[in-house]
Protein backbone atom coordinates (compact mmCIF):
# COMPACT_ATOMS: atom_id res chain seq x y z
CA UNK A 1 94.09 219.22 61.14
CA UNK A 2 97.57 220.56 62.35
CA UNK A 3 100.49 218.21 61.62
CA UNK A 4 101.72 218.97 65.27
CA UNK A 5 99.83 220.42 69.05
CA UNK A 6 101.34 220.83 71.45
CA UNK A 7 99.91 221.25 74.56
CA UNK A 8 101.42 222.72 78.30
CA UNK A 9 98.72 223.07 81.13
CA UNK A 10 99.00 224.05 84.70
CA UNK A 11 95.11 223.23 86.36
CA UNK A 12 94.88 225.11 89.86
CA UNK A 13 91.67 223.82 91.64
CA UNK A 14 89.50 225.09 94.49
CA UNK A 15 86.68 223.34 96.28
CA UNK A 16 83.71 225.11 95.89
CA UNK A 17 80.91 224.64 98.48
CA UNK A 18 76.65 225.06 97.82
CA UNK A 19 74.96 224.55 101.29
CA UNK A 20 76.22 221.06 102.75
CA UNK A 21 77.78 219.94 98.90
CA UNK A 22 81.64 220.09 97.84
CA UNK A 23 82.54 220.28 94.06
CA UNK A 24 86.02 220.58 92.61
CA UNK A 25 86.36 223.68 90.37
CA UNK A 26 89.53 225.00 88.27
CA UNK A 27 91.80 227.84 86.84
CA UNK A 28 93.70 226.60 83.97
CA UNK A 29 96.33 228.44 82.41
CA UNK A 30 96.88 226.53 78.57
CA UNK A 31 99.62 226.89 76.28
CA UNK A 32 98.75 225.79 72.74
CA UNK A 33 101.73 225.78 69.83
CA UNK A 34 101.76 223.63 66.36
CA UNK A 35 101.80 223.78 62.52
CA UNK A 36 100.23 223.47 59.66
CA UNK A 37 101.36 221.53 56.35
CA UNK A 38 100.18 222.98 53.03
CA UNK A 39 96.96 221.66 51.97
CA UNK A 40 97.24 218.96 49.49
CA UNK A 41 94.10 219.17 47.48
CA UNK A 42 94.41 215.81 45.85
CA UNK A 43 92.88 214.40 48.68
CA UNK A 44 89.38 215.73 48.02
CA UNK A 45 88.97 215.60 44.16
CA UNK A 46 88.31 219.01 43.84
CA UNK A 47 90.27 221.36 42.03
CA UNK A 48 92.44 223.64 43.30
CA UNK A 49 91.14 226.78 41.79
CA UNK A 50 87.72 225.64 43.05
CA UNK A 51 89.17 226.01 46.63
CA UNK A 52 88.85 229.45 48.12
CA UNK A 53 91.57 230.18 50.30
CA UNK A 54 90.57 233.34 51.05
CA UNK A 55 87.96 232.25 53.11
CA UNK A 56 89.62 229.47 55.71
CA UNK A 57 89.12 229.58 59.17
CA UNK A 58 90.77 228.56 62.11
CA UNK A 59 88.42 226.82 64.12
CA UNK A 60 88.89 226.13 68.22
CA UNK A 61 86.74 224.00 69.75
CA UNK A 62 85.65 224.79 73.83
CA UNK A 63 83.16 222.72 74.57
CA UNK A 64 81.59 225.50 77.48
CA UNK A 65 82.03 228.84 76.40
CA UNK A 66 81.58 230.47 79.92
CA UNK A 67 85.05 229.06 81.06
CA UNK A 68 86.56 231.67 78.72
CA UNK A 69 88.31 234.27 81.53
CA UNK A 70 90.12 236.47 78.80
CA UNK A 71 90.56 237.56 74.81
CA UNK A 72 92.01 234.88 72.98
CA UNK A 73 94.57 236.00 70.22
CA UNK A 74 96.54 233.64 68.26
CA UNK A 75 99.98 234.25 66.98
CA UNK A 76 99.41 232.56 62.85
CA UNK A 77 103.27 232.93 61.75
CA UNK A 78 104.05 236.49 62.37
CA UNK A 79 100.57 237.89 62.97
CA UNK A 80 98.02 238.35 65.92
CA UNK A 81 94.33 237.29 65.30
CA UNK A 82 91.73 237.85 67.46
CA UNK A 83 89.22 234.75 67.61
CA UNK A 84 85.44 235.63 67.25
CA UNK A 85 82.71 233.79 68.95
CA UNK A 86 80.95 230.38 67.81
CA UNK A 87 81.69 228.09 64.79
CA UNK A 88 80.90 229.06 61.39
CA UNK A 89 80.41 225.26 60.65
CA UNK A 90 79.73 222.26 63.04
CA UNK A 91 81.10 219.53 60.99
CA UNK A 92 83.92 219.38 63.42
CA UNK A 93 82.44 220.78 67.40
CA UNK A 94 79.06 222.35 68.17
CA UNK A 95 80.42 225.05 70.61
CA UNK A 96 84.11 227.36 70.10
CA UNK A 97 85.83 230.00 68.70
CA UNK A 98 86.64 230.98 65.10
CA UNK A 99 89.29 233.49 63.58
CA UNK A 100 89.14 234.15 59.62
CA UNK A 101 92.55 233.56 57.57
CA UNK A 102 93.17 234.78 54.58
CA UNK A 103 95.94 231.93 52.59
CA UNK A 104 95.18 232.75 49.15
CA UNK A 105 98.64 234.12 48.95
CA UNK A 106 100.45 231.60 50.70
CA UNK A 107 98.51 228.24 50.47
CA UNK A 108 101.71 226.46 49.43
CA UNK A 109 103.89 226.95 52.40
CA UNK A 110 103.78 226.03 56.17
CA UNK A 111 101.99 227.91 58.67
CA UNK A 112 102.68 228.09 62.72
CA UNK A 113 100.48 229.38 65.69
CA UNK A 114 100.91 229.61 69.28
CA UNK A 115 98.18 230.92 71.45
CA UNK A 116 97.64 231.37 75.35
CA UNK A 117 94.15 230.02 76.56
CA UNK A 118 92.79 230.67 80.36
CA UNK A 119 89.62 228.66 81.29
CA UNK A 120 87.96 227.98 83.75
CA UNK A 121 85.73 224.49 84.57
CA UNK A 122 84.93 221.67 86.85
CA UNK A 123 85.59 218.09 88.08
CA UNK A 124 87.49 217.69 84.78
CA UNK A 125 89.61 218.92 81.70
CA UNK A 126 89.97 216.87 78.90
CA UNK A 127 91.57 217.00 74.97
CA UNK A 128 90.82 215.84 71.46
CA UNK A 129 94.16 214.16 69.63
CA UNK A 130 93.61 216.76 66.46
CA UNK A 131 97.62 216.99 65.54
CA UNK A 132 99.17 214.36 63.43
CA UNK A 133 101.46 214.40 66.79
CA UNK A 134 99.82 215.34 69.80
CA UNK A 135 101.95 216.12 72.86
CA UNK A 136 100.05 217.00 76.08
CA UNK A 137 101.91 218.13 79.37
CA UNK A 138 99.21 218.59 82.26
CA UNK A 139 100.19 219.53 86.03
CA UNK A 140 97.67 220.37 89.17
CA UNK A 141 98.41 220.51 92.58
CA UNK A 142 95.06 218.50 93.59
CA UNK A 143 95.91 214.70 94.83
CA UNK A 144 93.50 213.04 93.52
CA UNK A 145 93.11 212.67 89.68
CA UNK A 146 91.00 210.23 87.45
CA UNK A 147 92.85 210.09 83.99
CA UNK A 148 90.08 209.10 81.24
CA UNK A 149 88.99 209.04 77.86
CA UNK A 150 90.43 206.99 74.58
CA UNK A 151 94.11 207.80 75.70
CA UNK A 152 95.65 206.76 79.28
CA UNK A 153 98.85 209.00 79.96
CA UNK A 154 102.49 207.38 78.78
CA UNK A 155 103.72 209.20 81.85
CA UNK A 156 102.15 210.11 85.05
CA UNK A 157 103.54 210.98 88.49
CA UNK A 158 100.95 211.36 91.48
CA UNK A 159 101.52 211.83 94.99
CA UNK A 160 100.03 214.19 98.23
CA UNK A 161 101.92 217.43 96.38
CA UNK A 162 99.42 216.85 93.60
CA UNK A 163 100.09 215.11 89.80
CA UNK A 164 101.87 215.60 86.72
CA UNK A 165 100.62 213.52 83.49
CA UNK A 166 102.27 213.59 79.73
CA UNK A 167 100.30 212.30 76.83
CA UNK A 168 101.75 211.81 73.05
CA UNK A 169 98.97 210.60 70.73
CA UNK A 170 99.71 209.83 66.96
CA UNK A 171 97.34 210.00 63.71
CA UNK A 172 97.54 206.40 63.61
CA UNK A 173 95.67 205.33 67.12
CA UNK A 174 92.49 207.57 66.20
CA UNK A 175 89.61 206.78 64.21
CA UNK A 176 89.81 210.01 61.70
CA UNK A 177 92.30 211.50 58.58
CA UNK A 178 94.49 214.65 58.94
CA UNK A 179 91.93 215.87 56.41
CA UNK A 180 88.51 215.43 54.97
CA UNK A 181 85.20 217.10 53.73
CA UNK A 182 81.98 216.66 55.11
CA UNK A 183 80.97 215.65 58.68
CA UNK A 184 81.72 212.03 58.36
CA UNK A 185 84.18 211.79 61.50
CA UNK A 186 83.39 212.19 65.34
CA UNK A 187 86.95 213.68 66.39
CA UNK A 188 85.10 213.98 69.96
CA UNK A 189 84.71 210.20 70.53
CA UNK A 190 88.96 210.12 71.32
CA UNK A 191 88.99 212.60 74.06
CA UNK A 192 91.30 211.87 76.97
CA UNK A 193 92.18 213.51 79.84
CA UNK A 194 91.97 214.12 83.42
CA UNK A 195 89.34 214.51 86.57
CA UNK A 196 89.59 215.82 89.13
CA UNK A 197 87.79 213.45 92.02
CA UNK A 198 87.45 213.55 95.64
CA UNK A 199 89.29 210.54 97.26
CA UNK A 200 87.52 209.72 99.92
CA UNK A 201 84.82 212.07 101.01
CA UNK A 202 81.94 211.48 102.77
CA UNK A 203 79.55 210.42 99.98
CA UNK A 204 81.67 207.64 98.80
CA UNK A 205 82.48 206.79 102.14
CA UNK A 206 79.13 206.22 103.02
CA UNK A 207 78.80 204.66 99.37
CA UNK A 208 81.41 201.97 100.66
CA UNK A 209 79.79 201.28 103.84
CA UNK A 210 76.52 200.44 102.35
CA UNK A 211 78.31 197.91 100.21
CA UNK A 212 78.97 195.97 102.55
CA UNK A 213 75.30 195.83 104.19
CA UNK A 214 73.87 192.78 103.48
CA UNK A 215 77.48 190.98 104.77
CA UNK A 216 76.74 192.69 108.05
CA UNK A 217 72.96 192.25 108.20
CA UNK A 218 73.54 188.49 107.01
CA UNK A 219 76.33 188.29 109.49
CA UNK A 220 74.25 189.36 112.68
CA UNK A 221 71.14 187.47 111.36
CA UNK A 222 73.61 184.59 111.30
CA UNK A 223 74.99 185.17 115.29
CA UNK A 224 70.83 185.20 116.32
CA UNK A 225 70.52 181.47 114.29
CA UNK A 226 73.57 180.72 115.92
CA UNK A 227 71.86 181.71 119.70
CA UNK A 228 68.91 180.05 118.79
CA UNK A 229 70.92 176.79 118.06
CA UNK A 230 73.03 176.62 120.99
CA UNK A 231 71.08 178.12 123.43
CA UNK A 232 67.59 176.36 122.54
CA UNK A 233 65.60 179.29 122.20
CA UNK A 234 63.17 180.35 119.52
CA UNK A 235 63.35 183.77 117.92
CA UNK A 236 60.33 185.05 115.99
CA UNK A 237 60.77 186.06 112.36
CA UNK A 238 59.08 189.52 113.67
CA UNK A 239 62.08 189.98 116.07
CA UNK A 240 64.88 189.17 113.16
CA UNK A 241 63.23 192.05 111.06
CA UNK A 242 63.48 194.60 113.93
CA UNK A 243 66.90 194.02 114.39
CA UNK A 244 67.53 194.09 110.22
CA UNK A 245 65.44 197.44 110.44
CA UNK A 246 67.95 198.64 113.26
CA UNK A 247 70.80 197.64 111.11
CA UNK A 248 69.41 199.49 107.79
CA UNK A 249 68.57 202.53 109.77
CA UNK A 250 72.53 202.83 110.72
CA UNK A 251 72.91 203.47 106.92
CA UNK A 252 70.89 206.54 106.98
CA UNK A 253 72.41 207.90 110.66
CA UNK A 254 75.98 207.74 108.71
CA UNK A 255 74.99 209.63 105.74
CA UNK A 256 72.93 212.20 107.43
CA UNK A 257 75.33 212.62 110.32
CA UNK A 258 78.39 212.77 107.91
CA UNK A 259 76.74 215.43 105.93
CA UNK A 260 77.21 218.00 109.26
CA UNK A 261 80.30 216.77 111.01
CA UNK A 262 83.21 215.48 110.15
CA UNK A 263 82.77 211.25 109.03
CA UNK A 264 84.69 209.21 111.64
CA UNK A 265 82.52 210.99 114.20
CA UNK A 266 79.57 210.65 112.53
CA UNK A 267 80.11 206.26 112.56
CA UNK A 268 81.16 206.46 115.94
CA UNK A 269 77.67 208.08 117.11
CA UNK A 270 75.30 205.85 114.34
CA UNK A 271 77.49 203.11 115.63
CA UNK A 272 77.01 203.39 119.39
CA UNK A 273 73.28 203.92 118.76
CA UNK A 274 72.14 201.34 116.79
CA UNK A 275 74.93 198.86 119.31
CA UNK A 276 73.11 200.45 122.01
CA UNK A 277 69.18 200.22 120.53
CA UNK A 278 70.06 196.25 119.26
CA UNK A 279 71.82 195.39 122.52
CA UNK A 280 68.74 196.44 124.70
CA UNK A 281 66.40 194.64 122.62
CA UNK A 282 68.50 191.51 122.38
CA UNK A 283 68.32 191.16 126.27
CA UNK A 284 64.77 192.14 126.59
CA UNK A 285 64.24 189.05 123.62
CA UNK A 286 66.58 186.01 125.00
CA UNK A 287 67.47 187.65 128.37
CA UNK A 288 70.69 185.78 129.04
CA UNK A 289 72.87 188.59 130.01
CA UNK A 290 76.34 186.42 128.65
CA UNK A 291 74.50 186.20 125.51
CA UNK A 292 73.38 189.57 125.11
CA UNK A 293 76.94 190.37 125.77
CA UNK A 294 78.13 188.08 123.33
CA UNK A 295 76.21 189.69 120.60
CA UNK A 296 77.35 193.36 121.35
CA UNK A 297 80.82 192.37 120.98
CA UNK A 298 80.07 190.67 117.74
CA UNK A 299 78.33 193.32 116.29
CA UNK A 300 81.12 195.57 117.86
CA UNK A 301 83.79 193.82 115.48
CA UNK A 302 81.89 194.23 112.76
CA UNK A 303 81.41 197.88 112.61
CA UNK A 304 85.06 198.11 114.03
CA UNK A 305 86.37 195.64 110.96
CA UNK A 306 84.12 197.64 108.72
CA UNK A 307 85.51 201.64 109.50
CA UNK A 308 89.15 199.92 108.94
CA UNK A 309 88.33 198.68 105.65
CA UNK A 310 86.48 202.20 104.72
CA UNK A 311 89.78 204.17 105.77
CA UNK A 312 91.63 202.35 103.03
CA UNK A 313 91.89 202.86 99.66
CA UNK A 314 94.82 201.11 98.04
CA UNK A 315 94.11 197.80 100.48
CA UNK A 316 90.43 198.01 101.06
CA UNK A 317 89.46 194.67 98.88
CA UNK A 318 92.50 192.68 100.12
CA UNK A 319 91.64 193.45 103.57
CA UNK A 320 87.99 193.19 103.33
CA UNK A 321 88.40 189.17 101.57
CA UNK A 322 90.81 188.25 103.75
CA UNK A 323 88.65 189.57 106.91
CA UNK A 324 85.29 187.60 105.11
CA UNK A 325 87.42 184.75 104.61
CA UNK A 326 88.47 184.27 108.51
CA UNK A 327 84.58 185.03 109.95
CA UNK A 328 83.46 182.11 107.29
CA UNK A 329 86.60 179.81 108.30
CA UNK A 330 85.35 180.95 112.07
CA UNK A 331 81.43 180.15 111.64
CA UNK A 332 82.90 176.69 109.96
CA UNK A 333 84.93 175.89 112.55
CA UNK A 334 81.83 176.30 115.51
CA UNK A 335 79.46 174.89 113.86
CA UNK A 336 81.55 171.86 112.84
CA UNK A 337 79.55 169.46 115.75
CA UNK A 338 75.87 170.46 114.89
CA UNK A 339 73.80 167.85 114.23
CA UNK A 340 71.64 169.85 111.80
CA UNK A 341 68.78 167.03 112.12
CA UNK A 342 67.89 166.79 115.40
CA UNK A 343 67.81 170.25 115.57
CA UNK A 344 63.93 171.25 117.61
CA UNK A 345 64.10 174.92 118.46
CA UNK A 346 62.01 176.13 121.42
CA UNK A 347 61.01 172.48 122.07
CA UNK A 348 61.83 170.74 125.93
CA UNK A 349 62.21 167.13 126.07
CA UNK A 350 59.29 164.68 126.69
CA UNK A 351 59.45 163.59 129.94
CA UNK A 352 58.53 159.83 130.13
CA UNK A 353 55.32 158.43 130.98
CA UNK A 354 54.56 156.62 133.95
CA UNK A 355 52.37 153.66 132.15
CA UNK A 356 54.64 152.98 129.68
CA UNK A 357 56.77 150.15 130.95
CA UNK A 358 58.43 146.85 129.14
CA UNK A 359 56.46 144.02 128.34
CA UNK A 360 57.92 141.50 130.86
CA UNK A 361 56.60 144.19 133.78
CA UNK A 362 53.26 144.11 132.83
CA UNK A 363 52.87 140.93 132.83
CA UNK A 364 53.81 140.71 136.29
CA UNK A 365 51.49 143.26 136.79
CA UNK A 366 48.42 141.68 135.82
């Protein structure tokens, strides 16, 4: 392995669009410099006239080969070598490039290489911690980056003009030597690096919505017990799982809405039909207009309390618990006074009889 890498990359993405679907694709532009110390061949018990210099490689490891947009020529000290296609061996990576050295005459001193690397990709980039010292320097205009892998960056700067990250990894926090025979390490399992996600598109958006579904099914099935309570009515089980049906079918207006117009439109018209569809059944089933009313604007607040939350990203979980916390503290509060007990749903009060009378009156009566 190379006692230093350094590495400089600029990533300029582009969203790429198949039918209705967005993915984030990439130009990068790589700069790749380092050294090499001489090998010290007491490290594999082999001796040194056994070794044959003449046939080392430099190996470069690109894990997808079609990302490759130009030659790749390395500088090795004051010479320019063209690298060849695949790996002669896959101790190290499965899938690269490979450029034969000749250091039969020189196997005893340093060696330096600088190369220029173009590739192209998607959703991510990412880097294996070969050098003894590994120095990474990555830039991209995009605004929304997922850093990864074995190695968060010791520097990163994001904001809405895109992101700039610096890694510096030693020898000592991976799991493998500067040098070794065989295929005993896995220099792949300390990769690190950067992705490059989409914020808040519609997919997650919807994704975030549905989290919340059983709150807001639970909620309204909650405001119905609550009607049935105060206003002495009974609602059939049957009429609770039209409404829930209602409620789920919102979920798949969003997403298949969302997919052909732009998001905030798309939960404005799911939200106004399945408000409008439970509203009309809720005053066909209890039909108390002031009720029915009561609902709708329940039900209103709910998707209205739900779209805020969605539109954050940094404040979404405070502002969702403190919003669950003050409808519980709210359905505590009402429901304080119910006698729980002498609760008889759809029953009307006995009227009393007109033969039963105290004891003293019937005697007088017979």
């Amino acid at each position: 392995m190379p006692d230093e890498l350094s590495i400089d990359g600029q990533v300029n993405p582009e969203l790429k669009s198949r039918g209705i679907f967005e993915v984030a694709v990439y130009e990068s532009a790589l700069s790749l410099n380092g050294s090499f110390s001489p090998i010290d061949v007491s490290l594999f018990d082999v001796p040194k006239e056994d070794i044959l210099f003449d046939k080392a490689i430099l190996s470069l490891g690109i894990s997808d080969l079609k990302g490759i947009e130009n030659q790749i020529k390395v500088k090795w000290d004051t010479s320019n070598l063209f690298f060849n296609s695949g790996m002669l061996t896959q101790d190290l990576v499965y899938s690269g490039l490979h450029v034969p050295l000749n250091l039969a005459s020189n196997d005893s001193v340093p060696h330096t290489f600088h190369l220029d690397l173009a590739l192209n990709g998607s959703e991510e980039i990412y880097f294996t911690p070969i050098g003894k010292t590994t120095d990474v320097n990555l830039s991209s205009p995009w605004p929304d980056p997922s850093f990864w892998g074995t190695f968060l960056p010791d520097e990163r700067e994001v904001n809405e003009d895109g992101f700039f990250a610096h890694w510096n990894v030693l020898h000592l926090n991976r799991n493998f030597p500067q040098a070794w025979t065989g295929s005993g390490y896995q220099v792949r399992d300390s990769a690190f690096g950067a992705k490059l996600i989409q914020g808040a598109d519609t997919y997650k958006k919807s994704n975030r919505v549905a989290k919340y579904a059983i709150l807001f099914i639970g909620l309204t099935f909650l405001v119905f017990f609550f009607v049935e309570v105060m206003q002495k009515v009974f609602i059939h089980p049957i009429q609770y799982l039209l409404v829930g049906l209602a409620l789920v079918v919102f979920y798949s207006l969003l997403l298949a809405l969302s997919e052909h117009i732009m998001f905030n439109t798309a939960y404005l018209i799911s939200t106004l039909l399945t408000l409008g569809l439970v509203t009309v059944y809720t005053a066909a089933v209890i039909k108390s207009k002031p009720v029915t009313l009561l609902i709708s604007g329940i039900l209103g607040l709910l998707y209205f309390f739900i779209f805020t939350i969605i539109q954050l990203q940094d404040y979404a979980l405070l502002m969702g618990t403190i919003g669950i916390f003050l409808i519980l503290a709210f359905v505590m509060y009402f429901s304080r006074k119910i006698d729980w007990y002498s609760i008889r749903l759809g029953e009307k009060p006995i009227p009393p009889s007109p033969f039963s009378t105290s004891s003293s009156e019937g005697l007088k009566s017979e």
